[in-house]
PDB file of N, CA and C in Angstrom:
ATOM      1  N   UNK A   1    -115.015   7.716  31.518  1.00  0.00           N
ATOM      2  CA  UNK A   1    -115.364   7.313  30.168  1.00  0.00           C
ATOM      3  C   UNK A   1    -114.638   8.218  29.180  1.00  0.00           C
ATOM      4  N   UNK A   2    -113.940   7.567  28.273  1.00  0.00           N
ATOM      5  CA  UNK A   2    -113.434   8.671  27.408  1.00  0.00           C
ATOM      6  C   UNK A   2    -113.856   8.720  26.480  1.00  0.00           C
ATOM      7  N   UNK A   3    -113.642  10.006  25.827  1.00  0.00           N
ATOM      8  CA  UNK A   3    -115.264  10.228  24.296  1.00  0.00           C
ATOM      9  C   UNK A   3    -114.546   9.751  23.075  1.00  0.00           C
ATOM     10  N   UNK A   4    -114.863   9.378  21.650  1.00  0.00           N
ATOM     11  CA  UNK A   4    -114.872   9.043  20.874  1.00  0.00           C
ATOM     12  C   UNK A   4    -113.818  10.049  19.568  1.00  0.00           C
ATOM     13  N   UNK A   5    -113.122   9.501  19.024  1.00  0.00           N
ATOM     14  CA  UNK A   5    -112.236  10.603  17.864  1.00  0.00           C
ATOM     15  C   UNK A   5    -112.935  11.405  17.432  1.00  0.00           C
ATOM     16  N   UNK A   6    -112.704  12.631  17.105  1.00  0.00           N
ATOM     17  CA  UNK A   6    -113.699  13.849  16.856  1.00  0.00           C
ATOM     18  C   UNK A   6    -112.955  14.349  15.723  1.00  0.00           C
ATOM     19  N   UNK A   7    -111.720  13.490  15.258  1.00  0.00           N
ATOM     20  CA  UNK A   7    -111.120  13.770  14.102  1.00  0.00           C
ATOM     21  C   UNK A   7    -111.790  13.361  13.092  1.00  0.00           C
ATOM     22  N   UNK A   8    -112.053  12.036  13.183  1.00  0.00           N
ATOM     23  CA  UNK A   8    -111.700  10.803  12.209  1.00  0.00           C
ATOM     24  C   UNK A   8    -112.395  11.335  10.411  1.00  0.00           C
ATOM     25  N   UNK A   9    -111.931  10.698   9.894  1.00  0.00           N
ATOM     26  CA  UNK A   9    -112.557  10.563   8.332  1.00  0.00           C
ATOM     27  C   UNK A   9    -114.075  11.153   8.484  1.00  0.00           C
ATOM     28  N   UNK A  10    -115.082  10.281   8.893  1.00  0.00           N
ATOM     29  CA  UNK A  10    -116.338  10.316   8.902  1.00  0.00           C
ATOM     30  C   UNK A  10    -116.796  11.898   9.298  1.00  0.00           C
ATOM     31  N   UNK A  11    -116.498  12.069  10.855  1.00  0.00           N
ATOM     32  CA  UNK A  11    -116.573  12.984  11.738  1.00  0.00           C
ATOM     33  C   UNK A  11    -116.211  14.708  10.616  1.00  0.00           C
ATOM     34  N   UNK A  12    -115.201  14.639   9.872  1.00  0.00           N
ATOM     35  CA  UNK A  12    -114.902  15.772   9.199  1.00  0.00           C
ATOM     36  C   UNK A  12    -115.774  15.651   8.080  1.00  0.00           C
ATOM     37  N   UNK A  13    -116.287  14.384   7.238  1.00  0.00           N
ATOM     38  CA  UNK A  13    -117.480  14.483   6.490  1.00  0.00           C
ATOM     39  C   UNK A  13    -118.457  14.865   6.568  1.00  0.00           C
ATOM     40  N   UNK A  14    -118.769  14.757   7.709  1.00  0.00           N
ATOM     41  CA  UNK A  14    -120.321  14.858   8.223  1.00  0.00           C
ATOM     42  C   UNK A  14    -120.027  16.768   8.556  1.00  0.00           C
ATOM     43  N   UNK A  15    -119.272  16.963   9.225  1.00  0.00           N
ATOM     44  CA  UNK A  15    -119.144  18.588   9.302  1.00  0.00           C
ATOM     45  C   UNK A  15    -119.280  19.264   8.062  1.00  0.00           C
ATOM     46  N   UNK A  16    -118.490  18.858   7.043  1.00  0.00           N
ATOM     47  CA  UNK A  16    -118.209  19.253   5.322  1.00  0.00           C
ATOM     48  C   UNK A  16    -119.694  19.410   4.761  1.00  0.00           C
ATOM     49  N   UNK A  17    -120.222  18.194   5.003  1.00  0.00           N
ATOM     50  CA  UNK A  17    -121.691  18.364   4.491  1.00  0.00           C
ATOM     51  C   UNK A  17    -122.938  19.315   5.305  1.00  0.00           C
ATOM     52  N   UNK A  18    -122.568  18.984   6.523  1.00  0.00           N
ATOM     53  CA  UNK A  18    -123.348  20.662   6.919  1.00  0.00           C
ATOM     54  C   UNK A  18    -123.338  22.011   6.744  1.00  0.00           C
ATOM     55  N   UNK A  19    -122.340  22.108   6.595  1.00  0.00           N
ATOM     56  CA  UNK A  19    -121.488  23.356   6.498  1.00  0.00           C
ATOM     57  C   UNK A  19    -121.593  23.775   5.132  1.00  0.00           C
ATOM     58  N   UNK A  20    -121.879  22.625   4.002  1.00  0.00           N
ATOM     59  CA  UNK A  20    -122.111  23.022   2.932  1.00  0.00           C
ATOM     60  C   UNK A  20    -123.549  23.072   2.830  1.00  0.00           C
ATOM     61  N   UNK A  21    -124.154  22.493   3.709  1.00  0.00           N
ATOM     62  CA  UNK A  21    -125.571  22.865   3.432  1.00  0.00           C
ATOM     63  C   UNK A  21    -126.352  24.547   3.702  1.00  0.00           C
ATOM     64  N   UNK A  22    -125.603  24.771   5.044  1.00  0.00           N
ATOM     65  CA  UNK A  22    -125.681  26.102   5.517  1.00  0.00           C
ATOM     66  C   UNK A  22    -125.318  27.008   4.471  1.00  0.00           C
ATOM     67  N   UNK A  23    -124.241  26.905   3.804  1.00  0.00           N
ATOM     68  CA  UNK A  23    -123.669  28.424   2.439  1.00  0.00           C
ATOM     69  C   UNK A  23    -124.626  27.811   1.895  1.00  0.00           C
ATOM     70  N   UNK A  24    -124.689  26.926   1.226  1.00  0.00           N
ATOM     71  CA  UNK A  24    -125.793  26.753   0.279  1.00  0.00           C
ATOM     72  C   UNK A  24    -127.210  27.657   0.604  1.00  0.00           C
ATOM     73  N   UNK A  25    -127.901  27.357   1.743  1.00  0.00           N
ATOM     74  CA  UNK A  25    -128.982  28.179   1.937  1.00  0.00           C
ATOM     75  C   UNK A  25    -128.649  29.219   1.919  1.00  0.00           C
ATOM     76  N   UNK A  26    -127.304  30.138   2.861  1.00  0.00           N
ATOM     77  CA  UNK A  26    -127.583  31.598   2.996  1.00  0.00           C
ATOM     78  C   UNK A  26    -126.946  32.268   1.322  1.00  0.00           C
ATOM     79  N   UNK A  27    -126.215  31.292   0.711  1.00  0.00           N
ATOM     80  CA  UNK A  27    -126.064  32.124  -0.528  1.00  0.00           C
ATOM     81  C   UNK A  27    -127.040  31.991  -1.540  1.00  0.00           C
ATOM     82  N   UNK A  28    -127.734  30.823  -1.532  1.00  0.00           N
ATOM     83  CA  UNK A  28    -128.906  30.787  -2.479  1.00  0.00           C
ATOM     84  C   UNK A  28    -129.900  31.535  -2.160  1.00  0.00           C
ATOM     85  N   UNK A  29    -130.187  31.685  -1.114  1.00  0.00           N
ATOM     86  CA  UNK A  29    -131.292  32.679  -0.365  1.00  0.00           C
ATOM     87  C   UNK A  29    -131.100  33.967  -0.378  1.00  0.00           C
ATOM     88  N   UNK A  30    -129.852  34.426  -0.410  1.00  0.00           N
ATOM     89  CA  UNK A  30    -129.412  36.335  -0.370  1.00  0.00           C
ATOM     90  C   UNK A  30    -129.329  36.385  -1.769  1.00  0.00           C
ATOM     91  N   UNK A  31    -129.234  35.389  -2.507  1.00  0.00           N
ATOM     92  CA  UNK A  31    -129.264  36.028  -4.234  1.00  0.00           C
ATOM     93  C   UNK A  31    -130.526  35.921  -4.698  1.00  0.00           C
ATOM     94  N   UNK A  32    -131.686  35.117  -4.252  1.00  0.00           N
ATOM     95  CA  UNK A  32    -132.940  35.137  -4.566  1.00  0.00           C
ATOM     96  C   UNK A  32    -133.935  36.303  -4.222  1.00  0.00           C
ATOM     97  N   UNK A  33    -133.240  36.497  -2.619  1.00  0.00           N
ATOM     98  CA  UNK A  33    -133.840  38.234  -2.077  1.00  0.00           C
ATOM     99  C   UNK A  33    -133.513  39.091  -3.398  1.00  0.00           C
ATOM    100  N   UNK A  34    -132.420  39.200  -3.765  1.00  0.00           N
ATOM    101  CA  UNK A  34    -131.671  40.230  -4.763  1.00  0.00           C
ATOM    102  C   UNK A  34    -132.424  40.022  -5.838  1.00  0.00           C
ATOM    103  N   UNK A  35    -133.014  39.167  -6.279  1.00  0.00           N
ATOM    104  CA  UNK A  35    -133.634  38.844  -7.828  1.00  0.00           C
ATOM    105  C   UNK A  35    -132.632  38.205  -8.764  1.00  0.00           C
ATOM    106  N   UNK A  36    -131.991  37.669  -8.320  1.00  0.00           N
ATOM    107  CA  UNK A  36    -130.676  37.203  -9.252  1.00  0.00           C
ATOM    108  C   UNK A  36    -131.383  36.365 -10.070  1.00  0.00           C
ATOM    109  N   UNK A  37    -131.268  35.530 -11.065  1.00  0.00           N
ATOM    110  CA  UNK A  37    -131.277  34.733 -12.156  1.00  0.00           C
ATOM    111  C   UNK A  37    -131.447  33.352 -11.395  1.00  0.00           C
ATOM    112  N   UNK A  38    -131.795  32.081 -12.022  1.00  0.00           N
ATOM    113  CA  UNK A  38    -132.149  30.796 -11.433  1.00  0.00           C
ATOM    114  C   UNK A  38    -130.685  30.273 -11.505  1.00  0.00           C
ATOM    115  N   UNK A  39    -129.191  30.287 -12.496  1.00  0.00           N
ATOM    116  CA  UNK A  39    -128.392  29.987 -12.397  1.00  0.00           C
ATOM    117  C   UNK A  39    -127.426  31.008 -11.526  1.00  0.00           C
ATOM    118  N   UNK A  40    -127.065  32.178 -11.593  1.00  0.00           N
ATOM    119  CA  UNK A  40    -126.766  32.742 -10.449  1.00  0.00           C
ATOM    120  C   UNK A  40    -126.925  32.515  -8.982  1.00  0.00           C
ATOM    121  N   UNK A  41    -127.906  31.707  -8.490  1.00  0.00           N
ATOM    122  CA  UNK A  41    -128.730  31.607  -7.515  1.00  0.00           C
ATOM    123  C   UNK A  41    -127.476  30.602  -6.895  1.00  0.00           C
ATOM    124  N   UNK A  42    -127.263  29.540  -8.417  1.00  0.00           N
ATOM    125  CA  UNK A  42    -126.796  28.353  -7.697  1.00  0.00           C
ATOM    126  C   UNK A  42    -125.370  28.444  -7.532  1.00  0.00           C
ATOM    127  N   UNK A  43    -124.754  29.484  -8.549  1.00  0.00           N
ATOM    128  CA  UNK A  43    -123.106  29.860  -8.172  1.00  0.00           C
ATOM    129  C   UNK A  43    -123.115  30.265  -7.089  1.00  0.00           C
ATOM    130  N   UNK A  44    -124.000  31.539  -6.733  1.00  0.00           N
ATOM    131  CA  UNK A  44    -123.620  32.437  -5.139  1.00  0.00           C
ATOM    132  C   UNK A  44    -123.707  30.894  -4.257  1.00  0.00           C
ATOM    133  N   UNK A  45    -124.989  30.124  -4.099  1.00  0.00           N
ATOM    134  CA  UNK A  45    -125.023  29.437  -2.685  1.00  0.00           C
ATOM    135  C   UNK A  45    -123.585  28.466  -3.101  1.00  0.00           C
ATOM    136  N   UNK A  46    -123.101  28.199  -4.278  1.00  0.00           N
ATOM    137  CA  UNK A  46    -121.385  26.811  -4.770  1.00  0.00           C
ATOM    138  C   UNK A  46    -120.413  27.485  -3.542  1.00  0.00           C
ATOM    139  N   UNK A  47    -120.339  28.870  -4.182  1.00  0.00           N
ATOM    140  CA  UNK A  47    -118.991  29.919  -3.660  1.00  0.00           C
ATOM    141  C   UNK A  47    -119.699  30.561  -2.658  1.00  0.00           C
ATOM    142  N   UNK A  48    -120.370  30.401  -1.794  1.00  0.00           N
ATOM    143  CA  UNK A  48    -120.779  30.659  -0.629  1.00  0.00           C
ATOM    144  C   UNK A  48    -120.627  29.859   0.206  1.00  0.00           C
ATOM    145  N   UNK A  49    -120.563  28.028   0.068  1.00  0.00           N
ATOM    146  CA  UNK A  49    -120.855  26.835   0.487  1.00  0.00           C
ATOM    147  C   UNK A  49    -119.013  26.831   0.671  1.00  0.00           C
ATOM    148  N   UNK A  50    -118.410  26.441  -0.670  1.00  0.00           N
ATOM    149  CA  UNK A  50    -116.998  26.628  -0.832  1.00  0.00           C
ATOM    150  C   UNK A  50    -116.288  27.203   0.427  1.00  0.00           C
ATOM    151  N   UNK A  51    -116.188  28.808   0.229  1.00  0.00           N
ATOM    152  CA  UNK A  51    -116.099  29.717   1.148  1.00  0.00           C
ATOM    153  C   UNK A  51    -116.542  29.157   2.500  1.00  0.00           C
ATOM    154  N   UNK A  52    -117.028  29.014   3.259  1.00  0.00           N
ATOM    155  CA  UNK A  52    -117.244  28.134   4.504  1.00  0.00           C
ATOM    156  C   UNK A  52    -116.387  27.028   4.603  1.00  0.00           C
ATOM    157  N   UNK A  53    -116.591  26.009   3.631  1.00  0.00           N
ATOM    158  CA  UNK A  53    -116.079  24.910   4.038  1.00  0.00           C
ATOM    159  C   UNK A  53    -114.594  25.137   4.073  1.00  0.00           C
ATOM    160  N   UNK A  54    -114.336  25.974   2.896  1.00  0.00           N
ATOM    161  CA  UNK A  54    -112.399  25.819   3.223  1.00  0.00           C
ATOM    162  C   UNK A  54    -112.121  26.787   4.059  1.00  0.00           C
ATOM    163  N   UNK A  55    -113.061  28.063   4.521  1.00  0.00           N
ATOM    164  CA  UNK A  55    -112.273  28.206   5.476  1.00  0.00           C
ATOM    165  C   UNK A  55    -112.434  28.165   6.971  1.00  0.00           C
ATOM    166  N   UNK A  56    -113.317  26.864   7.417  1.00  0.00           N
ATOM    167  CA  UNK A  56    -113.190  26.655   8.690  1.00  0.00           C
ATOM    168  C   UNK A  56    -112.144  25.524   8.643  1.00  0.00           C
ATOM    169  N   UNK A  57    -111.658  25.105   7.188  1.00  0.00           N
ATOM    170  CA  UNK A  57    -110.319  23.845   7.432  1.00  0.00           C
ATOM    171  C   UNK A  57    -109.461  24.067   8.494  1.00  0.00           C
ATOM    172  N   UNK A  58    -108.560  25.779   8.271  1.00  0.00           N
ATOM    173  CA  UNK A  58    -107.350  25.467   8.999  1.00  0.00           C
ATOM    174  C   UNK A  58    -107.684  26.511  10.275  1.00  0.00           C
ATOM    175  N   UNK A  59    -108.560  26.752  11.133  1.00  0.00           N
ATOM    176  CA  UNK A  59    -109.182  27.365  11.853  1.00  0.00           C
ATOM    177  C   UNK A  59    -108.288  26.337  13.334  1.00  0.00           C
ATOM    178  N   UNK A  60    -108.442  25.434  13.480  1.00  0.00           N
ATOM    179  CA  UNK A  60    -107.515  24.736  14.342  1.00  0.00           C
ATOM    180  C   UNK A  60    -106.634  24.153  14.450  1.00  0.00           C
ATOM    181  N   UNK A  61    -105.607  24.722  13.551  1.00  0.00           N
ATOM    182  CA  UNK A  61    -104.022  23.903  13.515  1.00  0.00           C
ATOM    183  C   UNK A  61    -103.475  25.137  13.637  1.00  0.00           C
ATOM    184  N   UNK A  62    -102.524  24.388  14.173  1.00  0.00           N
ATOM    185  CA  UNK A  62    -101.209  25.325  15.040  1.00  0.00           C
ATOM    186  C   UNK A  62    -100.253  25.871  13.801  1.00  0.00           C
ATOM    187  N   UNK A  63     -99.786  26.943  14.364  1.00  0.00           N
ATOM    188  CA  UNK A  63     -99.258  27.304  13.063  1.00  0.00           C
ATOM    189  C   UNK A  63     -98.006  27.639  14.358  1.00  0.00           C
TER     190      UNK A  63
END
């Protein structure tokens, strides 16, 4: 049986959106420990989320 594209469109969406869900929690959550501000809260988990997602992009291409 051979398995299914693990590339495709969808398949990298669905990763994108986890992956942004994860920074989202650990950066919204380590700036709330800190006492940060209610808008601070939501930049750290943006550029925490960000940070993840672009850089597990090129993690498997050949260079």
């Amino acid at each position: 049986m051979r398995g299914y594209d693990r590339n495709c469109a969808f398949c990298r969406l669905m990763r994108s959106l986890a992956f942004t869900g994860v920074g989202m929690g650990l950066g919204c959550g380590a700036a709330y420990l800190y006492g940060a501000s209610q808008e601070n809260i939501m930049l750290s988990g943006i550029f925490v989320a960000s940070v993840i997602v672009f850089g597990m992009q090129d993690t498997k291409r050949k260079r």
